[in-house]
Protein backbone atom coordinates (compact mmCIF):
# COMPACT_ATOMS: atom_id res chain seq x y z
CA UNK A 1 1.17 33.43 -32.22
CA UNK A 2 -2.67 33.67 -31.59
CA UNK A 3 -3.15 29.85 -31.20
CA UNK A 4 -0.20 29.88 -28.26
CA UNK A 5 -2.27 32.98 -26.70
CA UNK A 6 -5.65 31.06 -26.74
CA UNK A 7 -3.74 28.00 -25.47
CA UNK A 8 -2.30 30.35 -22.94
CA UNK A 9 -5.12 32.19 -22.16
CA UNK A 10 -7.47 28.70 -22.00
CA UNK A 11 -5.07 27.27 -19.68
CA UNK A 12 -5.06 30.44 -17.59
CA UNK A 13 -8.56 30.38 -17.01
CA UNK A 14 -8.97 26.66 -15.94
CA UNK A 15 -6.29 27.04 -13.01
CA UNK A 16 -8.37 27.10 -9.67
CA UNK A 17 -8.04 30.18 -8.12
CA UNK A 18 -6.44 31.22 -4.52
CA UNK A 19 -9.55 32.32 -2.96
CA UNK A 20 -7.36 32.58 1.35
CA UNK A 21 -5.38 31.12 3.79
CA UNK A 22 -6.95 28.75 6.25
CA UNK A 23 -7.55 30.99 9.45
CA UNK A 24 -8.78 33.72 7.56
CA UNK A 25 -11.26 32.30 5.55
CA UNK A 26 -12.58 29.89 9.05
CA UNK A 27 -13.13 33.28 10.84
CA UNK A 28 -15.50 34.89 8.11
CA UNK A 29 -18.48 32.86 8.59
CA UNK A 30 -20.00 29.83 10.04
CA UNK A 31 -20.30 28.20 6.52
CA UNK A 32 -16.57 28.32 5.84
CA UNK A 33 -15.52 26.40 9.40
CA UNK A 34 -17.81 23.69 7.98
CA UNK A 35 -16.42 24.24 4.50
CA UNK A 36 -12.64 23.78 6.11
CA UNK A 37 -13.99 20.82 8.17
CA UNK A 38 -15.53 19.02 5.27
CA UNK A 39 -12.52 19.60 3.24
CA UNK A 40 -9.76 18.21 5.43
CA UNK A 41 -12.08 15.04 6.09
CA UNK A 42 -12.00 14.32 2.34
CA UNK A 43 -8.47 15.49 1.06
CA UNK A 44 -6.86 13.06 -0.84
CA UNK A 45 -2.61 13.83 -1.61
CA UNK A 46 -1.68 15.07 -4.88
CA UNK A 47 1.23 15.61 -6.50
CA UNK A 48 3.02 18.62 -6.24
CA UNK A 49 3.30 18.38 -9.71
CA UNK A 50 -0.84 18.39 -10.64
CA UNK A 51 -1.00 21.41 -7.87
CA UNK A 52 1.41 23.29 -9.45
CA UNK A 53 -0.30 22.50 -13.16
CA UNK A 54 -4.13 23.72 -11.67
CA UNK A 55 -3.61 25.86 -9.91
CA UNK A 56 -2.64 30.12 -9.64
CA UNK A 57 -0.40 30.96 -7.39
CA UNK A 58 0.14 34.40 -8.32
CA UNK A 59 -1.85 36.38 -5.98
CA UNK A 60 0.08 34.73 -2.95
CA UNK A 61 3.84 35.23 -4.15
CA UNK A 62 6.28 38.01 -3.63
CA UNK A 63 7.78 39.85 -6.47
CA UNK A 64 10.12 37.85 -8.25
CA UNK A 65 8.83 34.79 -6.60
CA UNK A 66 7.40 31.95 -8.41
CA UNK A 67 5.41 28.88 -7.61
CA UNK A 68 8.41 26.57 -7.56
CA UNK A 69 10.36 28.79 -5.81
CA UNK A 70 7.59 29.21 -2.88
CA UNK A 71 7.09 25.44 -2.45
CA UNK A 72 10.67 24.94 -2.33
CA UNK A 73 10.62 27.14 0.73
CA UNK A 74 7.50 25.80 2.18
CA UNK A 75 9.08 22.21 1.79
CA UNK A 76 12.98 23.34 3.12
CA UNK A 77 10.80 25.09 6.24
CA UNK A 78 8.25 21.98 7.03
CA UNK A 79 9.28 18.61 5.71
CA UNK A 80 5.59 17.74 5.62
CA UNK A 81 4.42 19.82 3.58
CA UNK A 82 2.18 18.34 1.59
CA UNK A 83 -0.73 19.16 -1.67
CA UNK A 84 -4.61 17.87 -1.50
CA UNK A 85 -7.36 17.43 -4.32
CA UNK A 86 -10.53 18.04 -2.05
CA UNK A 87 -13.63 20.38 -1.65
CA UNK A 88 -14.74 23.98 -0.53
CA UNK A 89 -18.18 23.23 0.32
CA UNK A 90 -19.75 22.23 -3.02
CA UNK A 91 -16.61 23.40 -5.15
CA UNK A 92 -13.62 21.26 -6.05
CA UNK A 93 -10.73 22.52 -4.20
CA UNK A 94 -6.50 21.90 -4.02
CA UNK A 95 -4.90 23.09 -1.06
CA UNK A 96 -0.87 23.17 -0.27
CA UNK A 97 -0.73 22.22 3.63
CA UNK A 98 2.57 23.84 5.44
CA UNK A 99 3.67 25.45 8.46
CA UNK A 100 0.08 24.64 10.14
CA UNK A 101 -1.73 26.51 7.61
CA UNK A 102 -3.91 25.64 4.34
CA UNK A 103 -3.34 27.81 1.22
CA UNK A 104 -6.99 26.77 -0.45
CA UNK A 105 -7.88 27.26 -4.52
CA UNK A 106 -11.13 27.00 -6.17
């Protein structure tokens, strides 16, 4: 039981981090416009499945939503929906792209 909680706990703590939503984060300072700017010139697509594996979604979802659950709604509400591997200034990022808007993790 302790090695599945340090496996748990090990993955838990490598999963990038929801740090804001696109418009938010641009309006805080004049670093994070170039951060977003730099960051949508050098996504790359991902998987949904290795952005749902690194990253946390948890401070984003409703009760008794889940990550699946919320991409399945993103991706039934914009058919382009889509998941990046990029940066966040000098940071590696992942972003999910839907409805206009970019959910970023660091």
């Amino acid at each position: 039981m302790k090695d599945l909680i340090k496996v748990l706990l090990k993955e838990w703590l490598n999963k990038k981090r929801y740090i804001g939503q696109c418009d938010m984060l641009r309006r805080k300072s004049e670093d994070n416009e170039q951060f977003w700017q730099d960051m949508m010139k050098n996504r790359k697509k991902i998987s949904f499945n290795i952005f749902l594996n690194n990253v946390d979604m948890s401070p984003m979802l409703d009760d008794g939503e889940n990550p699946k659950t919320f991409l399945q709604d993103a991706i039934r509400t914009d058919d382009e929906t889509s998941a990046y591997i990029s940066n966040w200034g000098p940071t590696e990022a992942m972003f999910l792209q839907t409805a206009g808007f970019e959910f970023i993790f660091i």
